[in-house]
Protein backbone atom coordinates (compact mmCIF):
# COMPACT_ATOMS: atom_id res chain seq x y z
CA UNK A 1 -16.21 -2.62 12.25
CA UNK A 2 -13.84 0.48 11.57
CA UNK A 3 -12.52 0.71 8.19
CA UNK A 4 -9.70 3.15 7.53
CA UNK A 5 -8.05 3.82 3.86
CA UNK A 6 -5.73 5.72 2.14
CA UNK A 7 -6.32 5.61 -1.88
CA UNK A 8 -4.83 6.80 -4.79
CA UNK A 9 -1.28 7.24 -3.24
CA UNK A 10 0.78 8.31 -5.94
CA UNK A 11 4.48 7.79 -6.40
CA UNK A 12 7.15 7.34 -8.73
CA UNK A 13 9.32 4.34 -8.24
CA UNK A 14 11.64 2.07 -10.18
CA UNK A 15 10.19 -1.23 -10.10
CA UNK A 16 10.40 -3.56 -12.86
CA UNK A 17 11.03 -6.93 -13.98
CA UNK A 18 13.20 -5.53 -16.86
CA UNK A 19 16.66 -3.35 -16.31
CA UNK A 20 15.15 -0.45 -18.15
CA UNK A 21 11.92 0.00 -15.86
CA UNK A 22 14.38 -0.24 -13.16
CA UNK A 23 16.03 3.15 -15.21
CA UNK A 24 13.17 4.90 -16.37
CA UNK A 25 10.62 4.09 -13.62
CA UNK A 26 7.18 5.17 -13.52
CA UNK A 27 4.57 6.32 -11.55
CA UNK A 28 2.54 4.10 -9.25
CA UNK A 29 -1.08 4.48 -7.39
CA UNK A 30 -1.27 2.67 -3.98
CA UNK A 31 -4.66 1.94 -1.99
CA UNK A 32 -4.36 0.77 1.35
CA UNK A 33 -7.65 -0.30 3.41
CA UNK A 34 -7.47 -1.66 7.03
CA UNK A 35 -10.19 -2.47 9.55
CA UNK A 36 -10.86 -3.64 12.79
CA UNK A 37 -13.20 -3.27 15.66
CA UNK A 38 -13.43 -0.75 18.09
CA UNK A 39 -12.34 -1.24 21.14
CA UNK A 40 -12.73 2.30 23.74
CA UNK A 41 -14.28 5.35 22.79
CA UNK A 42 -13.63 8.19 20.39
CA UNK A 43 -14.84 10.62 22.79
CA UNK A 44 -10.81 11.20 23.93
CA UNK A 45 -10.47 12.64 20.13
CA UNK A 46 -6.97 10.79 20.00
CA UNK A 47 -5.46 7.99 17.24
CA UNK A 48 -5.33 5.73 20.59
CA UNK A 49 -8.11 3.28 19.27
CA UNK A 50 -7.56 3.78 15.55
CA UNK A 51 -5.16 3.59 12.51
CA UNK A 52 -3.08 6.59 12.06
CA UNK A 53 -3.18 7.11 8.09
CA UNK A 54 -0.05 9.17 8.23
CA UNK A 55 1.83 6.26 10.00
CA UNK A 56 0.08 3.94 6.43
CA UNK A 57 1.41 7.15 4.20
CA UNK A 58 5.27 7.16 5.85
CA UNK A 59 5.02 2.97 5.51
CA UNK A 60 3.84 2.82 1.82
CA UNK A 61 6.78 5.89 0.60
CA UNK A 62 9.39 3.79 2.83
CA UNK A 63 8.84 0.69 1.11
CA UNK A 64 8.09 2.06 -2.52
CA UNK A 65 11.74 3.50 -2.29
CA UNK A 66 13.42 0.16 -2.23
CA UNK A 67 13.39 -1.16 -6.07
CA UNK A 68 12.09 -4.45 -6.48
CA UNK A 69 11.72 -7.11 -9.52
CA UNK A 70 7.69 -7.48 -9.38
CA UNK A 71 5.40 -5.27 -7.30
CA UNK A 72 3.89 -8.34 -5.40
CA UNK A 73 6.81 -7.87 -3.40
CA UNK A 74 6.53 -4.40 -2.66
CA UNK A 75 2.92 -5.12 -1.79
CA UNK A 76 4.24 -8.16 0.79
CA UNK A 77 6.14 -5.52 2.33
CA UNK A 78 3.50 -2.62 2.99
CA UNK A 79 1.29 -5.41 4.27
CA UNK A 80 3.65 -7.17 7.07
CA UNK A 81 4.69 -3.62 8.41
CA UNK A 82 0.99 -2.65 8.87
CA UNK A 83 -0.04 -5.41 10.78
CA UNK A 84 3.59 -4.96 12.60
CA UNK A 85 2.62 -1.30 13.13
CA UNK A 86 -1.33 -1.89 13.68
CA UNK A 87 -1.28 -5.40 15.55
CA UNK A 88 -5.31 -4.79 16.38
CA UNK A 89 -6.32 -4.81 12.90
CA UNK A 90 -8.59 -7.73 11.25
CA UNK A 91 -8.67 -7.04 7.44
CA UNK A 92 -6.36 -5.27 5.31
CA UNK A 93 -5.82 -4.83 1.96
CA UNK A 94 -2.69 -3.26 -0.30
CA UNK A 95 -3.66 -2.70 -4.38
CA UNK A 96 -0.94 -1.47 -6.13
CA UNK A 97 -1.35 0.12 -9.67
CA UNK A 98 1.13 0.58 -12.22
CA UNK A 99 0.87 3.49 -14.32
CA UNK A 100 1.25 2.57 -18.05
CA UNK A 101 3.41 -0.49 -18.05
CA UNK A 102 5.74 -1.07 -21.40
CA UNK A 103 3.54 -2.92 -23.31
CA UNK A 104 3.80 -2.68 -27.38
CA UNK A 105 -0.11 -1.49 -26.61
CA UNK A 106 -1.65 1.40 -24.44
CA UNK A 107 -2.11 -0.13 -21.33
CA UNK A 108 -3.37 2.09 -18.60
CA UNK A 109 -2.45 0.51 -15.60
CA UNK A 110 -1.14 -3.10 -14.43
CA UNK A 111 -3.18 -3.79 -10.98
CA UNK A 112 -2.35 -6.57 -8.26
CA UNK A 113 -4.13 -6.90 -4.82
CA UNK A 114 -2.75 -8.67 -1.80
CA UNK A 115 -5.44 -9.17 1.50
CA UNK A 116 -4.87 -10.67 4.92
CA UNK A 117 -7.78 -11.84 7.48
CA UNK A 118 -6.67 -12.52 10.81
């Protein structure tokens, strides 16, 4: 089994359940871990039997652009257009970690984690 990740993708976005972390935004750290099994060699030294993490970098800055309510739904998103993009894959999995969410505390990040298994 292949495993290929990108982690600790930082961006700043406006998503937020509330209108003013829809103004403000904040930043946001995305991990994004696929795998499958190898099928040809990688004696051609080519992406042809792998995941190309630029092609995971472009889709996670795409769909952190769009603003959206709750990050579950930006995590849906990242997740159906890699296994569009990467139809070979078996396992992946998008975390999505929001830097200090307005709480009336210090919080240091608000986490959620969507996985598929084919």
């Amino acid at each position: 089994m292949i495993k290929v990740a990108l982690e600790g993708v930082e961006v700043f976005a406006y998503h937020g359940f509330y209108p003013e972390e829809q103004k403000i935004g904040t930043r946001f750290l995305i991990d994004v871990q696929v795998s499958f099994q190898q099928k040809g060699s990688f004696a051609d030294d080519t992406l042809n039997h792998t995941v190309n993490y630029e092609e995971l970098y472009t889709i996670i800055k795409e769909e952190m652009t769009i603003t959206r309510k709750v990050i579950e739904t930006a995590a849906e998103a990242i997740l159906e257009r890699v296994k569009t993009a990467f139809t070979f894959i078996e396992t992946a999995e998008v975390t999505i970690k929001k830097q200090n969410p307005p709480f009336n505390s210090p919080i240091k990040q608000s986490i959620i984690s969507l996985s598929y298994q084919k």
